[in-house]
Structure formats: C-alpha cells, structure tokens
Protein backbone atom coordinates (compact mmCIF):
# COMPACT_ATOMS: atom_id res chain seq x y z
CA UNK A 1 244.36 -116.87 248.09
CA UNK A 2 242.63 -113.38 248.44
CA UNK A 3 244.66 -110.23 248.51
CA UNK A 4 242.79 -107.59 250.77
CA UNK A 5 243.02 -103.96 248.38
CA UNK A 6 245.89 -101.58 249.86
CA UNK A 7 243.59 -98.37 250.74
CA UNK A 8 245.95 -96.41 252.11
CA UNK A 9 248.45 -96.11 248.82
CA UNK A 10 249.08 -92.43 247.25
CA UNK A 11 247.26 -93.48 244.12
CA UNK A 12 243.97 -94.22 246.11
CA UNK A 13 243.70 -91.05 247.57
CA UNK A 14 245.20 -89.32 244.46
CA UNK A 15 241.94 -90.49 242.66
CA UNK A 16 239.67 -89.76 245.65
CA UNK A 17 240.64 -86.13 246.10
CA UNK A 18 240.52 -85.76 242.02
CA UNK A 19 236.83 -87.35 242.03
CA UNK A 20 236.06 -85.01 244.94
CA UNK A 21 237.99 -82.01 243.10
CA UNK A 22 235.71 -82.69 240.22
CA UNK A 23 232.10 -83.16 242.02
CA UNK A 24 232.64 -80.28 243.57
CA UNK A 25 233.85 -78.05 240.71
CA UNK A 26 230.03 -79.62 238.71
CA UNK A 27 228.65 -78.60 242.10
CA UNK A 28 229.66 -74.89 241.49
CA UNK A 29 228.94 -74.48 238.04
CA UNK A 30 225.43 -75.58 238.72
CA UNK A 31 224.82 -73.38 241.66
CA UNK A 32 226.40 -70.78 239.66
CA UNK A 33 224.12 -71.91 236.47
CA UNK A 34 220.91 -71.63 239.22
CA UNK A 35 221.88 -68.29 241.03
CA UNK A 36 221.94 -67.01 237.59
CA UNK A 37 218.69 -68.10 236.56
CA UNK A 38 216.90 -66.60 239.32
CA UNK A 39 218.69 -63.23 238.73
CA UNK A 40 217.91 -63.16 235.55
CA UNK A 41 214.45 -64.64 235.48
CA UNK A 42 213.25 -61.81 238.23
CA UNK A 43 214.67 -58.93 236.08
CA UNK A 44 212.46 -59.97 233.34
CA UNK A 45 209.46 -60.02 236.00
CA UNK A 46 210.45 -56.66 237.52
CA UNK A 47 210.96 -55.50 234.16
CA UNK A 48 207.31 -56.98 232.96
CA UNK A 49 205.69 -55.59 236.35
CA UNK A 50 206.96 -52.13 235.69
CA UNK A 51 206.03 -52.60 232.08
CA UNK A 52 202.16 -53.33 232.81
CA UNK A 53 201.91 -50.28 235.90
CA UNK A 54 203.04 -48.32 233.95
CA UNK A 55 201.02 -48.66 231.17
CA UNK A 56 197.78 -49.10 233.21
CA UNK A 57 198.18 -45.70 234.53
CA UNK A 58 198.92 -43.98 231.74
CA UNK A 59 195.36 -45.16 230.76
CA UNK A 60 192.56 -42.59 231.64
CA UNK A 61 189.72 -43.26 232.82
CA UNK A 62 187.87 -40.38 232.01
CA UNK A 63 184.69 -41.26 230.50
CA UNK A 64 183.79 -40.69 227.03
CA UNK A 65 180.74 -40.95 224.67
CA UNK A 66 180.82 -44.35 222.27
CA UNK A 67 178.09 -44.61 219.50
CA UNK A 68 177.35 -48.14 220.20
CA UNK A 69 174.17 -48.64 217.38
CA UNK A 70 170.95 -46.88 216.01
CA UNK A 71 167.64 -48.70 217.22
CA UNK A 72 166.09 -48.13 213.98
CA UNK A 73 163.29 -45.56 214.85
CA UNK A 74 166.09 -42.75 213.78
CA UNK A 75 167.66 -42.31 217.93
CA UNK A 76 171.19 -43.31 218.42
CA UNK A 77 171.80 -45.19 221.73
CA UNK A 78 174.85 -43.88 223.23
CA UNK A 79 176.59 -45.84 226.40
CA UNK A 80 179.43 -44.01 228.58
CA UNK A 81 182.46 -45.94 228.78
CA UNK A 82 185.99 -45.37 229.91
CA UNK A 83 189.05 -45.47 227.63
CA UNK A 84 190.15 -48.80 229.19
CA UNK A 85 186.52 -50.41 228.17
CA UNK A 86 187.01 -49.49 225.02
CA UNK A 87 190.31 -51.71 224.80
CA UNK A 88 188.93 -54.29 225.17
C-alpha cells in the first residue's frame, strides 16, 4: 500500500548537491559581506584615531594670559590657562 521514496535516483542527488551548491554560495557572500565590514569599519577607526592625535598635538600647551572678569574695585583678575582650556 506504501511505496518507500527511491533515495538513491539522479534527481535526488541532483537537487541535494544544487541546495548544497546554493547554501554554500549565501555562505560566501556573507563571509565576504562580514570580512568587508571589518576592513572597512577599522579604516574609519584608524583613520579617526590618527585624526584626533594628530590634532591633540598640534595643540600647545603653552600657557597664556585670559582676562576672565573685573571685580569691580577697578583690578582685573587674570587666570593662566593653556590653549586647550580655552577650547573648551
């Protein structure tokens, strides 16, 4: 009454090695997809690192007189600061 499935006929493992031809070409393009990523994602780091060293040392630091405010009796309070406080 039951017919056991033929496994062994060329159209079963025609469709097997096509599934398997197909998983494995998604399997490249998304370790492809990834191993681009990560390149590209660490050249904008580098590129942001070298960005912000190189900008924090072209900063001096040698200190300069700021007139902060006048205290009202006529004197001017003056602070020493550094270029970089000034930034901020």
């Amino acid at each position: 009454m039951f017919h056991k499935p033929r496994t062994d006929s060329p159209s079963t493992w025609q469709g097997t090695v096509k599934i398997l031809s197909v998983q494995l070409a998604v399997l490249f393009a998304l370790t492809a997809a990834a191993v681009s990523y990560v390149a590209w994602s660490s050249n904008v780091a580098r590129a942001e690192f070298t960005r912000a060293t190189s900008s924090a040392t072209s900063v001096s630091t040698k200190p300069h007189c700021h007139k902060t405010h006048a205290t009202g009796t006529g004197d001017i309070v003056r602070e020493w600061r550094t270029r970089h406080d000034s930034n901020v």
